[in-house]
N, C-alpha and C. Protein backbone atom coordinates (compact mmCIF):
# COMPACT_ATOMS: atom_id res chain seq x y z
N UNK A 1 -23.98 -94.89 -179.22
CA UNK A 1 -24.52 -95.27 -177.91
C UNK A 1 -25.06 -96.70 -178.02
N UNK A 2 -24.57 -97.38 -177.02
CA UNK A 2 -24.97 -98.83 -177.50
C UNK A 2 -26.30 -99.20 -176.78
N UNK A 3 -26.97 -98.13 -175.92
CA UNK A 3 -28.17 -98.89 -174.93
C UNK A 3 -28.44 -97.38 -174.67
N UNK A 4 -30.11 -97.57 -174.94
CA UNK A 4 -30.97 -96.27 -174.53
C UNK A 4 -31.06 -96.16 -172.85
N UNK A 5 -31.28 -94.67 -172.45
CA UNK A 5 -31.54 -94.40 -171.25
C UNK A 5 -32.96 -95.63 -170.42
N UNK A 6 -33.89 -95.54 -171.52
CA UNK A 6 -34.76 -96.87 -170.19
C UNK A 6 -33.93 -97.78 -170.65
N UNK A 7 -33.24 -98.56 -170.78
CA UNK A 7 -32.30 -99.39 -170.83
C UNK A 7 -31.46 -100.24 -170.24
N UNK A 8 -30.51 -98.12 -169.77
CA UNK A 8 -29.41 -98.40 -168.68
C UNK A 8 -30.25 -98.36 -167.07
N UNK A 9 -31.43 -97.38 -167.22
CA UNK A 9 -32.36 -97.74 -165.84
C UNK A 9 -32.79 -99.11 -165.73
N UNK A 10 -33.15 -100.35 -166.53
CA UNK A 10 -33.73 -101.19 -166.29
C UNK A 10 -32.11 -102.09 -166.10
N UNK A 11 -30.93 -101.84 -166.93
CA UNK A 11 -29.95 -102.59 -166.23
C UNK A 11 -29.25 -102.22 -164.75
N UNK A 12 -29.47 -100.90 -164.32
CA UNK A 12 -29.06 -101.13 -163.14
C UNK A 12 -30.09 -101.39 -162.44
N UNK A 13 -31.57 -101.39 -162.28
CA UNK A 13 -32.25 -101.94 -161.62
C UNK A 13 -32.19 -103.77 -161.69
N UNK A 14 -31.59 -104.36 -162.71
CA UNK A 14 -31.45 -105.73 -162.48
C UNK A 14 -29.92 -106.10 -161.51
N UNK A 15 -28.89 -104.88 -161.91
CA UNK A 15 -27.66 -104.66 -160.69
C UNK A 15 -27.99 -105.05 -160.03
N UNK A 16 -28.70 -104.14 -158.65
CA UNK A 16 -28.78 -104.01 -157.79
C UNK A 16 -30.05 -104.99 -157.43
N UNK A 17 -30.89 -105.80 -158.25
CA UNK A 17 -31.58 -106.97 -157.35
C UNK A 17 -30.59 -108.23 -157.49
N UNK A 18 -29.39 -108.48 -158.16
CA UNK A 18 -28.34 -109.43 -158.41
C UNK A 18 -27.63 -109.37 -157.06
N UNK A 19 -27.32 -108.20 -157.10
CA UNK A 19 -26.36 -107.82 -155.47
C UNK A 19 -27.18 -108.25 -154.76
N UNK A 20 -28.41 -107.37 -154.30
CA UNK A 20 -29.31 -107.91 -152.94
C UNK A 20 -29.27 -109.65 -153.13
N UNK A 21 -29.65 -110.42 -154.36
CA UNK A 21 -29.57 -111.87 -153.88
C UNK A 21 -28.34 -112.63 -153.58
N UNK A 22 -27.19 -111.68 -154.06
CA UNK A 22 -25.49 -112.15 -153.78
C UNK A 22 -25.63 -112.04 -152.35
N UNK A 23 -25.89 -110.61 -151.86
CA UNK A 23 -25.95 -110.51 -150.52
C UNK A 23 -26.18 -111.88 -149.43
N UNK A 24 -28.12 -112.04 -149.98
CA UNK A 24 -28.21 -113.10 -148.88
C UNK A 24 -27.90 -114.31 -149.14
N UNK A 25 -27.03 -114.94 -150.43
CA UNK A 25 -26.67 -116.24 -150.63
C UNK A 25 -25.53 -116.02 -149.73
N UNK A 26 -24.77 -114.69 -149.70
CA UNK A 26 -23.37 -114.57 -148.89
C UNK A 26 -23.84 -114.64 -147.53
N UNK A 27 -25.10 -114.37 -146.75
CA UNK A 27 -25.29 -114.70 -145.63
C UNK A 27 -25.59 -115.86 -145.60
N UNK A 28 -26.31 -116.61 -146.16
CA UNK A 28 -26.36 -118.35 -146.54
C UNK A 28 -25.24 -119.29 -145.84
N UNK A 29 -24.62 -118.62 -147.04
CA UNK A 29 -23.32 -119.50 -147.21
C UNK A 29 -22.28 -119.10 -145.46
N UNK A 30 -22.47 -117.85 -145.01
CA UNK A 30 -21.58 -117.72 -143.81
C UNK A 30 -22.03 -118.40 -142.72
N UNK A 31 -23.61 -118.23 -142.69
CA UNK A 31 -23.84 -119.61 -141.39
C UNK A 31 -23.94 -120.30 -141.48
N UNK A 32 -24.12 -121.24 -143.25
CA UNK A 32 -23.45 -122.74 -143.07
C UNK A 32 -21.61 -122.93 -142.70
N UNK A 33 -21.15 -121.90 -143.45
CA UNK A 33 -19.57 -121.84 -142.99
C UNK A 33 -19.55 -122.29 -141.58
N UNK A 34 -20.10 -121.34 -140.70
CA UNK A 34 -19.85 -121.74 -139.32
C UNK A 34 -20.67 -122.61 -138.41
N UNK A 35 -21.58 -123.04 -139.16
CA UNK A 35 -21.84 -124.87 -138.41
C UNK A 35 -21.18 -125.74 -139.44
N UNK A 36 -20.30 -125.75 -140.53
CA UNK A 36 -19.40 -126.79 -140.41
C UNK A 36 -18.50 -126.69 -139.45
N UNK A 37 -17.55 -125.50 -139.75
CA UNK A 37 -16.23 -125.33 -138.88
C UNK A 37 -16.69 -125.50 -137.17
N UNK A 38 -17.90 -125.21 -136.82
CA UNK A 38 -18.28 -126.17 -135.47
C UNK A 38 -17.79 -127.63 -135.44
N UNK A 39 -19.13 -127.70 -136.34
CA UNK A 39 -18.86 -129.59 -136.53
C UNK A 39 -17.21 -130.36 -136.68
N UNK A 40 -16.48 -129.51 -137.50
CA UNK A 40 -15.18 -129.64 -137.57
C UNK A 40 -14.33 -129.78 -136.37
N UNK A 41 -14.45 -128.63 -135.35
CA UNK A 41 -13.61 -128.46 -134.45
C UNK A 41 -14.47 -129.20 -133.23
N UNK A 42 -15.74 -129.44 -133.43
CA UNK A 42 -16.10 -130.55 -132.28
C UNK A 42 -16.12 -131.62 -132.07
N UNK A 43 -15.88 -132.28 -133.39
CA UNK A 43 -16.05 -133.82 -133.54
C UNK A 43 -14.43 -134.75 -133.59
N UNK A 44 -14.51 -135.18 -132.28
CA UNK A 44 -13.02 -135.79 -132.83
C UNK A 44 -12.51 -136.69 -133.85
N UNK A 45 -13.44 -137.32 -134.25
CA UNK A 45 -13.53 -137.94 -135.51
C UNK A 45 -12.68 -137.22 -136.55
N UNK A 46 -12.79 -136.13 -136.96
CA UNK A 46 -12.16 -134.78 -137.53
C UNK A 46 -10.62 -134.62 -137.51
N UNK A 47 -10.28 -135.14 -136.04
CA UNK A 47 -8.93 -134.77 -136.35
C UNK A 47 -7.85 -135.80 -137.26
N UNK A 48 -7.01 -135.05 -138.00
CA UNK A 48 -6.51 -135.55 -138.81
C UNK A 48 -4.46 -134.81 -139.19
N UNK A 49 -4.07 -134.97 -139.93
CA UNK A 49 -3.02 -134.64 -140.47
C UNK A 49 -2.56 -133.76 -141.52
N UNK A 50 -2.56 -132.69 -142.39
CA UNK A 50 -1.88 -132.67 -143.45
C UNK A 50 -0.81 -133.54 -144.12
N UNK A 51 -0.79 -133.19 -145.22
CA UNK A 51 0.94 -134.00 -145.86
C UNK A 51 2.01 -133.41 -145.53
N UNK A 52 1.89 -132.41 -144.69
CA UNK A 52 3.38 -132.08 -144.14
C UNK A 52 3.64 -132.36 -142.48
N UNK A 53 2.67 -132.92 -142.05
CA UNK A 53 2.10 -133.52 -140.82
C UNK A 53 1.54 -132.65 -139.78
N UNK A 54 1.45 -131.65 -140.35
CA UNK A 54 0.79 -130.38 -139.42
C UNK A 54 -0.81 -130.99 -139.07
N UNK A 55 -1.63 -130.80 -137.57
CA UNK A 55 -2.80 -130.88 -137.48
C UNK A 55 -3.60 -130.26 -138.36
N UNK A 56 -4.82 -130.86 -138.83
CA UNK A 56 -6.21 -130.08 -139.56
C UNK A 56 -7.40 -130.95 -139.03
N UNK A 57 -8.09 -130.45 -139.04
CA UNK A 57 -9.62 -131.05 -139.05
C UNK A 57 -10.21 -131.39 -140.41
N UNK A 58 -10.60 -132.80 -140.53
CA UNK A 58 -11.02 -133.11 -141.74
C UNK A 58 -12.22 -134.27 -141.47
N UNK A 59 -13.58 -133.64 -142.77
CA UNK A 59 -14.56 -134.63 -142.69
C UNK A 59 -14.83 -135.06 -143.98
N UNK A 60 -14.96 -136.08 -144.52
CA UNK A 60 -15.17 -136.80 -145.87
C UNK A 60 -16.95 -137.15 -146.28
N UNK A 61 -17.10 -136.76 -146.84
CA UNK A 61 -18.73 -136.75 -146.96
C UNK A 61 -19.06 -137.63 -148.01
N UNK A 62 -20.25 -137.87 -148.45
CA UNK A 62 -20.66 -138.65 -149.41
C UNK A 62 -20.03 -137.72 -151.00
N UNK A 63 -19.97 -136.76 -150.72
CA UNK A 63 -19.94 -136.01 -151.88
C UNK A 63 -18.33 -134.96 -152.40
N UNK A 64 -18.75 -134.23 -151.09
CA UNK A 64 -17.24 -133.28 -150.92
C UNK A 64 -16.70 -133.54 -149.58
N UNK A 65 -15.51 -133.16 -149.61
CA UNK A 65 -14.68 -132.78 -148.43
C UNK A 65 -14.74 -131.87 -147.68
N UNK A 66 -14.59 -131.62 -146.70
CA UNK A 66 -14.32 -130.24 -145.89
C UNK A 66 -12.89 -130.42 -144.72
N UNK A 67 -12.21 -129.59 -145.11
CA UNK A 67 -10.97 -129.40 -144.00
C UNK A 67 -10.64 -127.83 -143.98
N UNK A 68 -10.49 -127.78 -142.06
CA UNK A 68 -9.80 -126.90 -141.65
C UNK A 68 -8.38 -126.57 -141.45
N UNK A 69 -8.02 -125.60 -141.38
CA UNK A 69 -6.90 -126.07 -141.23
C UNK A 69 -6.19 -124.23 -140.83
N UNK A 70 -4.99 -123.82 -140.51
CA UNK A 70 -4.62 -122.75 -140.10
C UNK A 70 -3.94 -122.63 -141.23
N UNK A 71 -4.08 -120.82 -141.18
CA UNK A 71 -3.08 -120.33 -142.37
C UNK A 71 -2.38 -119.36 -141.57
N UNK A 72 -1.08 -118.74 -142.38
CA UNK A 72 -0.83 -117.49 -141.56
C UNK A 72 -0.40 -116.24 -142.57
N UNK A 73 -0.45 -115.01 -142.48
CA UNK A 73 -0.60 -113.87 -143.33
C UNK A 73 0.27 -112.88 -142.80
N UNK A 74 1.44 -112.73 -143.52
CA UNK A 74 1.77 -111.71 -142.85
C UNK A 74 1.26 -110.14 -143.73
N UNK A 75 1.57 -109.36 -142.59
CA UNK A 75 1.12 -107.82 -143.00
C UNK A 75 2.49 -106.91 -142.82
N UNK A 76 2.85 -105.99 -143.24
CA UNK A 76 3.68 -105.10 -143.03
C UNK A 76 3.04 -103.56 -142.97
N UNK A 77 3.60 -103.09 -141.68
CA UNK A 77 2.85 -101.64 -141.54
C UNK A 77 4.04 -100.73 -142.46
N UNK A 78 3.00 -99.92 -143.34
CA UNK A 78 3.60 -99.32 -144.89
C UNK A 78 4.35 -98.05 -144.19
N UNK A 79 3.96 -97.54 -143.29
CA UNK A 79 4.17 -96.51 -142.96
C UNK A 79 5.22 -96.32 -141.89
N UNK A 80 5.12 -97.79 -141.44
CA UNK A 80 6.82 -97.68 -140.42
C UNK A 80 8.43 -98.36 -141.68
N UNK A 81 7.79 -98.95 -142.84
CA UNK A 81 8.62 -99.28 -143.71
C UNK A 81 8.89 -97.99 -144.65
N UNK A 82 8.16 -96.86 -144.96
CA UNK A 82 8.03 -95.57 -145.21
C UNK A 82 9.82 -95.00 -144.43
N UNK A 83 9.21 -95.03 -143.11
CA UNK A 83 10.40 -94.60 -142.29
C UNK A 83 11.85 -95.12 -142.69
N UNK A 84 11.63 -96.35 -142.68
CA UNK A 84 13.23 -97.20 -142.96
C UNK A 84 13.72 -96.51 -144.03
N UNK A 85 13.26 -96.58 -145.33
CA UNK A 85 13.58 -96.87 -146.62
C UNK A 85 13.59 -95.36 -146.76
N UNK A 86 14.56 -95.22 -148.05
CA UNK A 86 13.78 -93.48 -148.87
C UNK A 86 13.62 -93.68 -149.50
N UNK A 87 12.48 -92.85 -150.02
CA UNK A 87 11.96 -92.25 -151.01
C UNK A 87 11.91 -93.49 -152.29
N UNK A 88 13.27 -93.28 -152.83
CA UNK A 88 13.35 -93.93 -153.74
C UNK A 88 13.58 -95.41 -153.61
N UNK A 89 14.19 -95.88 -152.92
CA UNK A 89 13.86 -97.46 -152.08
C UNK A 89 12.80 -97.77 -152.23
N UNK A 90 11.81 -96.97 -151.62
CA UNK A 90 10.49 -97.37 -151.20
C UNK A 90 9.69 -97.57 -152.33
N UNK A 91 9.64 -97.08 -153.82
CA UNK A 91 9.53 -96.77 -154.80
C UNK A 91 9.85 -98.01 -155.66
N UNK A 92 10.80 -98.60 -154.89
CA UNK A 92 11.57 -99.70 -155.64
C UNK A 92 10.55 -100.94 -155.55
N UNK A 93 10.16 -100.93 -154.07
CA UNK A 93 9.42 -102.24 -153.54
C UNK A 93 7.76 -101.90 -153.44
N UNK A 94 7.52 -100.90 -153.99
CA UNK A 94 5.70 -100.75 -153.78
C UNK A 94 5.76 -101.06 -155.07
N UNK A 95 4.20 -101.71 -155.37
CA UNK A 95 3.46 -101.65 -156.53
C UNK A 95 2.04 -101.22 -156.40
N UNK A 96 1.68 -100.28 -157.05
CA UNK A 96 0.46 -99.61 -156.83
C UNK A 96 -0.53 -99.95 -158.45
N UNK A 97 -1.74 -100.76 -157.69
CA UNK A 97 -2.42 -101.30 -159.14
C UNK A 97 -3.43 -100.56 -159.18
N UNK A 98 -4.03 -100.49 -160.33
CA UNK A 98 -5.51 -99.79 -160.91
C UNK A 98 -6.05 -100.71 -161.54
N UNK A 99 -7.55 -99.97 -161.50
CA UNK A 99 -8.73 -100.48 -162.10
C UNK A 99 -9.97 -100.34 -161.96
N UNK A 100 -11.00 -100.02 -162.50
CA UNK A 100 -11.90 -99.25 -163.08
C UNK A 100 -12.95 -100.10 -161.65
N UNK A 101 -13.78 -99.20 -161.20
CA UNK A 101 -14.64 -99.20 -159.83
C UNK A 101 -16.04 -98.64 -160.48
N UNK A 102 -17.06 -99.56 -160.70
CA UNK A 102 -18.31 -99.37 -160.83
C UNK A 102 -19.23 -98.96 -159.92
N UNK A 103 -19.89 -97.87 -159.55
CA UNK A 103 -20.66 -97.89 -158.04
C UNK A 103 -22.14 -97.21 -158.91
N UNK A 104 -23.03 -97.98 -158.42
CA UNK A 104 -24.63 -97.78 -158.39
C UNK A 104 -25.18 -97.73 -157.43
N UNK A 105 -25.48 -96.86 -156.92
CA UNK A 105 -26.45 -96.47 -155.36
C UNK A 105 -27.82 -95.70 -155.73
C-alpha cells in the first residue's frame, strides 16, 4: 500500500479544493473570453484577413495576439449511419476508446 487511509482522505480533500479553484479560474477565464470576442467583433479596427483570405477579427497587443475567426465541425448522427451500413461495415469504421475515469464526490 503506498499511502495510509488519513492520507488518501487528506489527498482527496486537496482534489476537490484544486477542482473548486479550476472551477472559478474556468469562470475567470469565460468572462474575460467574452469581453474580448466583444471587443473583437465590435471594433472595426479588428477586421482583418487570414492567409487563405477568409475574414477574422484580429487585435495585436503589447504582448499577445487575439483572433477570431470561424471554424466548422462536422457531426454524423451514429444511429442513422447504424441504419446504412451492417453490422459488420459499421464495425469497420467505429473506433471505440477507453480509459480509466476517476470520480470523488
Amino acid at each position: 500500500m503506498c499511502m495510509t487511509a488519513k492520507e488518501m482522505n487528506e489527498a482527496m480533500e486537496q482534489i476537490q479544493e484544486w477542482k473548486r479553484i479550476k472551477e472559478e479560474a474556468e469562470d475567470n477565464i469565460t468572462a474575460l473570453n467574452s469581453k474580448v470576442m466583444e471587443f473583437l467583433n465590435e471594433t472595426e479596427g479588428c477586421e482583418a484577413v487570414d492567409k487563405k483570405g477568409k475574414p477574422i477579427r484580429r487585435f495585436i497587443g503589447n504582448v499577445f495576439k487575439a483572433t477570431l475567426s470561424k471554424r466548422e465541425r462536422e457531426t454524423v448522427n451514429k444511429e442513422e449511419v447504424k441504419k446504412l451500413l451492417s453490422e459488420d461495415d459499421y464495425a469497420k469504421v467505429s473506433k471505440v476508446s477507453s480509459y480509466p475515469v476517476l470520480r470523488i464526490d
